[in-house]
N, C-alpha and C. Protein backbone atom coordinates (compact mmCIF):
# COMPACT_ATOMS: atom_id res chain seq x y z
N UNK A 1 0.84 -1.19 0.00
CA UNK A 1 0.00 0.00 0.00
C UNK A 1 0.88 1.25 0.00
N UNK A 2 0.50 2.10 -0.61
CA UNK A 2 1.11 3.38 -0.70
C UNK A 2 0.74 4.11 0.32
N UNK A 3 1.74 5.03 0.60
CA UNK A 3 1.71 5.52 2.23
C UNK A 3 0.96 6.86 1.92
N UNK A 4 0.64 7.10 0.73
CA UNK A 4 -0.10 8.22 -0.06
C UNK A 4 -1.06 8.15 -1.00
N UNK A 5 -2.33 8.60 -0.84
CA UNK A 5 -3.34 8.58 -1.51
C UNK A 5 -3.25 9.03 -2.76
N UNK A 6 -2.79 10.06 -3.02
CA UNK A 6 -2.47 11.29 -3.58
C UNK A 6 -1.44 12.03 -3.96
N UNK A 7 -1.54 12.80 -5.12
CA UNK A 7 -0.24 13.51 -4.95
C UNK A 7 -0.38 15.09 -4.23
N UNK A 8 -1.42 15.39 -3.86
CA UNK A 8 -1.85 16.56 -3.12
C UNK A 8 -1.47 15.92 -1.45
N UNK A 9 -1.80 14.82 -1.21
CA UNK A 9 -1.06 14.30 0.03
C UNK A 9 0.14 14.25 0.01
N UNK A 10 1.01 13.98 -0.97
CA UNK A 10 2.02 13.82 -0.49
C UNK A 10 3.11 14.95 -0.81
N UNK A 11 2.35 16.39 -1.20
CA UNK A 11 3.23 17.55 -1.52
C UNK A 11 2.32 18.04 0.06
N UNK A 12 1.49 17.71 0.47
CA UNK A 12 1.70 18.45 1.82
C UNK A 12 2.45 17.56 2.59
N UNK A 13 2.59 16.63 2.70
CA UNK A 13 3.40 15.71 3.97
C UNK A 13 4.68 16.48 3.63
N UNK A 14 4.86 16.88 2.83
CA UNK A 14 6.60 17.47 2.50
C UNK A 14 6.16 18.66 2.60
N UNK A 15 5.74 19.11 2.37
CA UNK A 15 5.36 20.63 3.05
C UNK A 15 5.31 20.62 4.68
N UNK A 16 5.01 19.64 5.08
CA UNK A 16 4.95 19.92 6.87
C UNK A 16 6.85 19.19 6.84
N UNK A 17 7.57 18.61 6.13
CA UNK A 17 8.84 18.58 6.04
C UNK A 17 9.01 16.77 6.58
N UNK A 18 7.78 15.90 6.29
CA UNK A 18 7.74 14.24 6.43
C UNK A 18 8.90 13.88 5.04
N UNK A 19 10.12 12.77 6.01
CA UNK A 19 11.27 12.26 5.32
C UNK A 19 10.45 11.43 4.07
N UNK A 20 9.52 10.53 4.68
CA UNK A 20 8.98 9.38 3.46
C UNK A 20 8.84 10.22 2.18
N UNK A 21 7.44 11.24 2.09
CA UNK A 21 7.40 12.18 1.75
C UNK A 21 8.56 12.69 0.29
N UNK A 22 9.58 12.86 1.19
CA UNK A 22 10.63 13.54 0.46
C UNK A 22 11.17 12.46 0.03
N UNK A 23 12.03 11.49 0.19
CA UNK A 23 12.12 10.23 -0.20
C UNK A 23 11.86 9.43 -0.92
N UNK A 24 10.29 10.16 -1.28
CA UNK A 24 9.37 9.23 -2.58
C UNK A 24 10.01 10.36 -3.53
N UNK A 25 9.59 11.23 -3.22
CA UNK A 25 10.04 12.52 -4.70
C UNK A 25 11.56 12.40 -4.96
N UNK A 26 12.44 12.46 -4.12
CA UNK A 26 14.24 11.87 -4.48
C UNK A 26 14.14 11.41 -5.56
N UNK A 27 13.53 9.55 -5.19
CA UNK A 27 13.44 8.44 -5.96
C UNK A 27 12.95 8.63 -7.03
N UNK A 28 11.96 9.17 -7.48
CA UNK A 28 10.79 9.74 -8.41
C UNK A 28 11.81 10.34 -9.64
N UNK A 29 12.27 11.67 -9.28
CA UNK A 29 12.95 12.29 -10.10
C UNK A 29 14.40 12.45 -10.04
N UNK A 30 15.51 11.82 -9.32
CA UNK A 30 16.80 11.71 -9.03
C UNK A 30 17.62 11.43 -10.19
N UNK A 31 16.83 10.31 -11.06
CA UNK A 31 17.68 9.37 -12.23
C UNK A 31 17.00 10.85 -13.33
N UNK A 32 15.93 10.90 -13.59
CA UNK A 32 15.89 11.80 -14.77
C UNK A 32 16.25 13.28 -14.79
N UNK A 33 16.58 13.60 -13.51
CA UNK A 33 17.26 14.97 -13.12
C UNK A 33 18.74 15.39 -13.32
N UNK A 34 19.14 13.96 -13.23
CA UNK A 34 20.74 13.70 -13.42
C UNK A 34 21.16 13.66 -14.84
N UNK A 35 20.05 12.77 -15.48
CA UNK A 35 20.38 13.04 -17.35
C UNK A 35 20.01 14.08 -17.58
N UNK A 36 19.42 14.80 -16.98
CA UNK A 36 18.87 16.43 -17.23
C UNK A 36 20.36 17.07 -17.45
N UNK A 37 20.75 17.16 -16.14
CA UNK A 37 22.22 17.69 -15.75
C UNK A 37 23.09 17.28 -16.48
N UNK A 38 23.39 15.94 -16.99
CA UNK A 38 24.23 15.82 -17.51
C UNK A 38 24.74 15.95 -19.29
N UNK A 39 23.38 16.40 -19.43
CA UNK A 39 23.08 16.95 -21.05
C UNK A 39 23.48 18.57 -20.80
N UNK A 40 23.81 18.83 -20.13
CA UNK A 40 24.12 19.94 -19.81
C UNK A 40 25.51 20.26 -19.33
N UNK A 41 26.49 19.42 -18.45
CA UNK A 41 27.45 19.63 -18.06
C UNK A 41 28.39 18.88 -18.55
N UNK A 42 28.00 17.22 -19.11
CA UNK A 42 28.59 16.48 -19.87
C UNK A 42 29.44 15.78 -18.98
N UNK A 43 28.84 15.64 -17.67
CA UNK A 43 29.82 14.62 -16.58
C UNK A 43 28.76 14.06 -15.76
N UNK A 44 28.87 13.35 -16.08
CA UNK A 44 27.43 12.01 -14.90
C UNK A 44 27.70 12.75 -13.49
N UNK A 45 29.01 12.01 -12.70
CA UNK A 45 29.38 12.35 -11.46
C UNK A 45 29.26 13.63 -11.10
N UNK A 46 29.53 15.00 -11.78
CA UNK A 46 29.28 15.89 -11.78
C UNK A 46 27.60 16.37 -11.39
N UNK A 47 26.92 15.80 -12.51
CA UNK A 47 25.41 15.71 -12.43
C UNK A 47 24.87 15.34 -11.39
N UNK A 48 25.10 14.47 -10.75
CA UNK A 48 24.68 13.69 -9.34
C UNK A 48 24.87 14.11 -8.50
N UNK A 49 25.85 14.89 -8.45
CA UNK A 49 26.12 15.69 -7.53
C UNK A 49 25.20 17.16 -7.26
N UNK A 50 24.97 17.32 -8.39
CA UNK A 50 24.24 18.86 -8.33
C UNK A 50 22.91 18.76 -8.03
N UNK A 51 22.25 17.83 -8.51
CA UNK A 51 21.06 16.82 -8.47
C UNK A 51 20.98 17.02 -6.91
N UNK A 52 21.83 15.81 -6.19
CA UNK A 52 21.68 15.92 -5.01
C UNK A 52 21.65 17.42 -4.11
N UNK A 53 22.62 18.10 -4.37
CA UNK A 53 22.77 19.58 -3.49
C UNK A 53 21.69 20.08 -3.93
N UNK A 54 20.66 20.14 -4.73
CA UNK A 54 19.41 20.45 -5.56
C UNK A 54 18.39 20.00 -4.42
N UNK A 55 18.05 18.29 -4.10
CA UNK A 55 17.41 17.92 -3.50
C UNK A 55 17.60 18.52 -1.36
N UNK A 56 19.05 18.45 -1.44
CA UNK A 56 19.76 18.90 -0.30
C UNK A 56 19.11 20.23 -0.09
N UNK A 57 19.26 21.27 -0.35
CA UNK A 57 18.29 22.24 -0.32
C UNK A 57 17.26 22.21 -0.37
N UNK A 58 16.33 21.85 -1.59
CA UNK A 58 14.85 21.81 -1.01
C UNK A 58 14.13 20.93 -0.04
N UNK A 59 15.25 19.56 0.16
CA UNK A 59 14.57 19.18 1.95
C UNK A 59 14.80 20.13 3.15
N UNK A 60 15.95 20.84 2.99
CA UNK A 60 15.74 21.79 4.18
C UNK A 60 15.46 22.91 4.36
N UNK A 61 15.03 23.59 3.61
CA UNK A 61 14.20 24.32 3.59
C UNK A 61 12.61 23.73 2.72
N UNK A 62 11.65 22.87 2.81
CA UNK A 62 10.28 22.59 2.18
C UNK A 62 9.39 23.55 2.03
N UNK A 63 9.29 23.48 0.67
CA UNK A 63 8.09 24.91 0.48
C UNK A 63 6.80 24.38 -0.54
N UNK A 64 5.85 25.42 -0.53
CA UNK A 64 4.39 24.68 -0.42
C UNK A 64 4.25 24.59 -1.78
N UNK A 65 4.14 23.20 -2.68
CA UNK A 65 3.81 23.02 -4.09
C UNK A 65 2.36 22.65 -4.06
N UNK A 66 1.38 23.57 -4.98
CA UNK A 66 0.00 22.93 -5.09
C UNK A 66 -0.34 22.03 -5.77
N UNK A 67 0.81 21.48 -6.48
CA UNK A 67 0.80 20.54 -7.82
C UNK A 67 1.67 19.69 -8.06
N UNK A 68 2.41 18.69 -8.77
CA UNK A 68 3.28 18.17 -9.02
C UNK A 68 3.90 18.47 -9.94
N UNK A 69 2.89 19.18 -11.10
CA UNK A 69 4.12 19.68 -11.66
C UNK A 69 4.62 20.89 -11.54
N UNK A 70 4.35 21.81 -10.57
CA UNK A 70 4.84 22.87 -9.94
C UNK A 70 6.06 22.53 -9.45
N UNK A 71 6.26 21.29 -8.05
CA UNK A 71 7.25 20.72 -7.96
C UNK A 71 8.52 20.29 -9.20
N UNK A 72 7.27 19.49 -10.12
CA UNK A 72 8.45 19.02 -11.31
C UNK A 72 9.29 20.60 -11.92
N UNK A 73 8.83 21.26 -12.50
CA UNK A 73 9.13 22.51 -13.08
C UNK A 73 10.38 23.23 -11.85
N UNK A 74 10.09 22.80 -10.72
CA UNK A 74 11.12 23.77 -9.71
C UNK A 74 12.54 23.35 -9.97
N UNK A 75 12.30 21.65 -9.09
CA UNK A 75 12.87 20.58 -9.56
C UNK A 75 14.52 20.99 -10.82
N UNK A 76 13.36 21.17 -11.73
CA UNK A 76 14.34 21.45 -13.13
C UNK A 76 14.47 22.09 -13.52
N UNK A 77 14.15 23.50 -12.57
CA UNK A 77 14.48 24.39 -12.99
C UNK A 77 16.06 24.96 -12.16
N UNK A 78 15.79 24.64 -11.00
CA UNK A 78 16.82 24.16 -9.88
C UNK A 78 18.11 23.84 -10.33
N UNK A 79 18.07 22.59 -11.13
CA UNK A 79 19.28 21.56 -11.31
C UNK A 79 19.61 22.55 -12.66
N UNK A 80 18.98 22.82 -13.75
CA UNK A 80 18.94 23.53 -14.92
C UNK A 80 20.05 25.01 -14.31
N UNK A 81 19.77 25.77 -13.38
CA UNK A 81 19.99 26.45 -12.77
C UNK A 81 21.86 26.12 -12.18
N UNK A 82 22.05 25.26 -11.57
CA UNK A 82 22.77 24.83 -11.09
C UNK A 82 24.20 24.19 -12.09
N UNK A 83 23.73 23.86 -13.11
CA UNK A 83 24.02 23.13 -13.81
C UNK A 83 25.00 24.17 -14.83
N UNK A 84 24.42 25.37 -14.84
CA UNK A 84 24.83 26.34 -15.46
C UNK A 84 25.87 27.60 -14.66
N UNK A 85 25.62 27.47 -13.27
CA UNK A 85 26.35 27.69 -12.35
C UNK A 85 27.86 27.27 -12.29
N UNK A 86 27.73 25.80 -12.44
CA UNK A 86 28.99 24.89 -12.63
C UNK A 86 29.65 25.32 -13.56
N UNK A 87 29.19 25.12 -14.12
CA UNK A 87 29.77 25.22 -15.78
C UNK A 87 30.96 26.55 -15.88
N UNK A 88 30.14 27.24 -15.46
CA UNK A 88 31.11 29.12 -15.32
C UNK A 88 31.63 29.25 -14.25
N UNK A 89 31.61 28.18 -12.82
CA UNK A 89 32.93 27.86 -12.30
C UNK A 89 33.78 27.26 -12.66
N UNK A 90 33.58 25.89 -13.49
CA UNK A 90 34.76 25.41 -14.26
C UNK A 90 35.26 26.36 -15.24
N UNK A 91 34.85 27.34 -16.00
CA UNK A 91 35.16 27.69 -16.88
C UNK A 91 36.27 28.91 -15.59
N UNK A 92 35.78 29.36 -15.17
CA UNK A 92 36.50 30.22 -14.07
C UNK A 92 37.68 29.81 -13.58
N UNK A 93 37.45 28.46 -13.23
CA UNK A 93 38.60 27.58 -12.64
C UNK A 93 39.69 27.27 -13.80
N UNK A 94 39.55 26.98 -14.61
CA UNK A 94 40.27 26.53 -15.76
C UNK A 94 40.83 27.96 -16.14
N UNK A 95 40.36 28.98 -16.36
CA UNK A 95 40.92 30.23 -16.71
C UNK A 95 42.24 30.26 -15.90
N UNK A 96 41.76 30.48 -14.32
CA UNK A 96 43.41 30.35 -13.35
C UNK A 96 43.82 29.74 -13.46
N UNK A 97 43.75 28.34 -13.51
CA UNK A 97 44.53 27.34 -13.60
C UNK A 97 45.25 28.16 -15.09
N UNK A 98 44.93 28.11 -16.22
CA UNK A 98 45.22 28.53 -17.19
C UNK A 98 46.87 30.15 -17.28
N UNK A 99 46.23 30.54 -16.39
CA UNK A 99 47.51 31.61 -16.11
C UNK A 99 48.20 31.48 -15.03
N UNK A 100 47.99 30.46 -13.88
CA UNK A 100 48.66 30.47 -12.99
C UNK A 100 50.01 29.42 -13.67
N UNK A 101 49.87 28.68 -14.39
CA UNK A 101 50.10 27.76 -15.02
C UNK A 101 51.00 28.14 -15.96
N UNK A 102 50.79 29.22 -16.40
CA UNK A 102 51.43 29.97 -18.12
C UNK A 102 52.55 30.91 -16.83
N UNK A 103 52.61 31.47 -15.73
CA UNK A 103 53.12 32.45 -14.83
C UNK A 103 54.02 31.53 -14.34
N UNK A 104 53.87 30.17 -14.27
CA UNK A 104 54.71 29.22 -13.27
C UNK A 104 55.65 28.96 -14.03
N UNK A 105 55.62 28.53 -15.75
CA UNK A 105 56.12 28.25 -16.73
C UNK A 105 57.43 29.57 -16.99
N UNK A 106 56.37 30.86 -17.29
CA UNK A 106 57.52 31.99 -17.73
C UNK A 106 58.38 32.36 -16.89
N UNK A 107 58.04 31.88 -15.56
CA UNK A 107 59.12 33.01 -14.26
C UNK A 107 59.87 32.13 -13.75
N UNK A 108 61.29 32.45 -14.59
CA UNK A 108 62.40 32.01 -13.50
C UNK A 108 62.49 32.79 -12.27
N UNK A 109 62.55 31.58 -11.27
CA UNK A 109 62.53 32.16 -10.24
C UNK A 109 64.02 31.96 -9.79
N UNK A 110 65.19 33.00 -9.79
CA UNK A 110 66.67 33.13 -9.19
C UNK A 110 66.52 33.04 -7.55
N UNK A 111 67.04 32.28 -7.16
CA UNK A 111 67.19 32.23 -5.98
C UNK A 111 68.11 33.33 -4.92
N UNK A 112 69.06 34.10 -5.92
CA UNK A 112 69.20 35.10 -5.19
C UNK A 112 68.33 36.33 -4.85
N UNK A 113 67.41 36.17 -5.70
CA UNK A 113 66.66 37.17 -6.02
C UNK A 113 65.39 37.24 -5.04
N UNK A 114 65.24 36.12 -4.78
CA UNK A 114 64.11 35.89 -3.88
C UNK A 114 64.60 35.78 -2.54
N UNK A 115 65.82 35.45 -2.11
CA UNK A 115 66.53 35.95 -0.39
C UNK A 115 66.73 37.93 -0.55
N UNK A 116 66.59 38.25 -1.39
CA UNK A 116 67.18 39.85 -1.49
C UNK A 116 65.50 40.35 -0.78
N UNK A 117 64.76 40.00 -1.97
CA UNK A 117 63.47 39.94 -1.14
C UNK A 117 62.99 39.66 0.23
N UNK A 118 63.25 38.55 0.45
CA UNK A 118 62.79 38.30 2.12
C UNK A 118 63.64 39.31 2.92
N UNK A 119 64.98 39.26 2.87
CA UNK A 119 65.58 40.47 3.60
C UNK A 119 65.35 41.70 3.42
N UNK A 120 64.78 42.24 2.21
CA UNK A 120 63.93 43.57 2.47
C UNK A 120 62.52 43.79 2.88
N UNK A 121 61.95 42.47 3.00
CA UNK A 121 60.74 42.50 3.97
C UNK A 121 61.04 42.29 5.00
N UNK A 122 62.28 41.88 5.51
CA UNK A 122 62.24 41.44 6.83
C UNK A 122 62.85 43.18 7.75
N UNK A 123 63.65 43.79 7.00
CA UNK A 123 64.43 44.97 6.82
C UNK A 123 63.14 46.21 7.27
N UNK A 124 62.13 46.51 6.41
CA UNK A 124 61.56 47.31 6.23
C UNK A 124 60.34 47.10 7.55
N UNK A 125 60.11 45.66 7.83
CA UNK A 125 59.70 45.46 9.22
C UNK A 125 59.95 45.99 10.19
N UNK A 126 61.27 45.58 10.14
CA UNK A 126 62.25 46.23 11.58
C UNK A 126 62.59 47.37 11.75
N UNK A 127 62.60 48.41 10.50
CA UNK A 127 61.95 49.74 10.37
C UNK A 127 60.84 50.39 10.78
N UNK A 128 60.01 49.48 10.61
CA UNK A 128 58.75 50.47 11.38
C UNK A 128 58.74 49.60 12.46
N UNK A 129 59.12 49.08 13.18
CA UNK A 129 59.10 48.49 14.65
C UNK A 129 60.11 49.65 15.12
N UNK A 130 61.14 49.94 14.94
CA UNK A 130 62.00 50.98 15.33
C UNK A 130 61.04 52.55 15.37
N UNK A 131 60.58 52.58 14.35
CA UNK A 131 59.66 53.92 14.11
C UNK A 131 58.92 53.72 15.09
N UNK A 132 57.86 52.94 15.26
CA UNK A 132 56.74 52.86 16.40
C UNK A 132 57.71 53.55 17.82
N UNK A 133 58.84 53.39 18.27
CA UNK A 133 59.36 53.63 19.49
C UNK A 133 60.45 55.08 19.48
N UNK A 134 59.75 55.49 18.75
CA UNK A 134 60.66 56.95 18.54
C UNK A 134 59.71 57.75 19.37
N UNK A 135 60.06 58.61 19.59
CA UNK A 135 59.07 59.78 20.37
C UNK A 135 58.37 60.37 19.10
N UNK A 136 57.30 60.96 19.84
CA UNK A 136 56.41 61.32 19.16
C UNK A 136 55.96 62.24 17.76
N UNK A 137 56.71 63.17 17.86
CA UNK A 137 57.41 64.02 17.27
C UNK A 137 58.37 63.40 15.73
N UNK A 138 59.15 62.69 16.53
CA UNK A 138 60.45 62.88 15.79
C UNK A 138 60.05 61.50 15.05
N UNK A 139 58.65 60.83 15.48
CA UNK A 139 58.24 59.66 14.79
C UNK A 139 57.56 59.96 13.50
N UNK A 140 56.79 61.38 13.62
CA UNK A 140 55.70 62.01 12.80
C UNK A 140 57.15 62.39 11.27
N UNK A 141 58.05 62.92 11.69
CA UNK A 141 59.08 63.64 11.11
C UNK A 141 59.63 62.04 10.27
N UNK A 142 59.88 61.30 10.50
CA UNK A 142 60.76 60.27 10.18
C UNK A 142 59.54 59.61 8.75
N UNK A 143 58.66 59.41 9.81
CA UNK A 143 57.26 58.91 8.39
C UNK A 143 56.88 60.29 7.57
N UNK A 144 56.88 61.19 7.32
CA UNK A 144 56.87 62.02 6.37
C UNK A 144 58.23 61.97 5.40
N UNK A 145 59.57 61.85 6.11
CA UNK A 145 60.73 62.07 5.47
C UNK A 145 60.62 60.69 4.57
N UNK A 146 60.73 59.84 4.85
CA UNK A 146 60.69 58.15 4.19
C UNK A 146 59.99 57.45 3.93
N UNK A 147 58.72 57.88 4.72
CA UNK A 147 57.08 56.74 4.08
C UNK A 147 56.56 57.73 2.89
N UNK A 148 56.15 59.04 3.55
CA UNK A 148 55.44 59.82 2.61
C UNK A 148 56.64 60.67 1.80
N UNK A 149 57.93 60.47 1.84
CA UNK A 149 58.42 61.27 0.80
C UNK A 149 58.07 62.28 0.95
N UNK A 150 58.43 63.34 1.90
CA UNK A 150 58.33 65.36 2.16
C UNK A 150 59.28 65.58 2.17
């Protein structure tokens, strides 16, 4: 026996936020949500994933469908949504990767060049640690002469 008469029963049992409820609708639309997604992103695993964070959200937060296919339409509009989201993070991701990649390639990095560095950060530190303990005055005078260039 079905634990639901109805499909008006069983978009309110998920409206009051009942697991079975939600559980039947997962099952229902999970597999055709995922080929949804994946006509779209062109990675199964990918798809399943979004699918799920799709379903992951609308169990916790449940909101009131008068229909099923109100639900269906959210559903896919959701993952549709999501799906396109991805997409222009990978494309985002691949961009950096893309120049961090081309930057790692062009820059020799000299190793003297990069201790000259740390010792002028370490240098210019210990400069304004010295500055902080000057009197007041002659602290104001020192950061105009060498920070601000007067």
């Amino acid at each position: 026996m079905l634990p639901y008469t109805n499909d008006t029963d069983m978009l309110s049992a998920f409206g009051r936020g009942e697991v079975r409820a939600g559980k039947i609708i997962f099952e229902a639309y999970f597999h055709p949500l995922c080929l949804f997604a994946e006509r779209i992103t062109g990675n199964i695993l990918q798809s399943e994933d979004i699918v799920a964070e799709v379903f992951e959200k609308l169990m916790s937060t449940p909101r009131d469908f008068s229909a099923m296919p109100r639900l269906k339409g959210f559903l896919y509009q959701s993952v549709h949504n999501a799906s396109i989201n991805y997409l222009i993070a990978r494309k985002r991701h691949k961009a950096i990767f893309n120049d961090v990649h081309y930057l790692s390639e062009n820059v020799q990095y000299d190793h003297e060049v990069i201790q000259i560095e740390i010792m002028r950060a370490e240098l210019i530190h210990e400069v304004y640690l010295a500055m902080e303990k000057l009197p007041d005055k002659c602290g104001q005078i020192f950061k105009m002469i060498f920070i601000e260039d007067l």
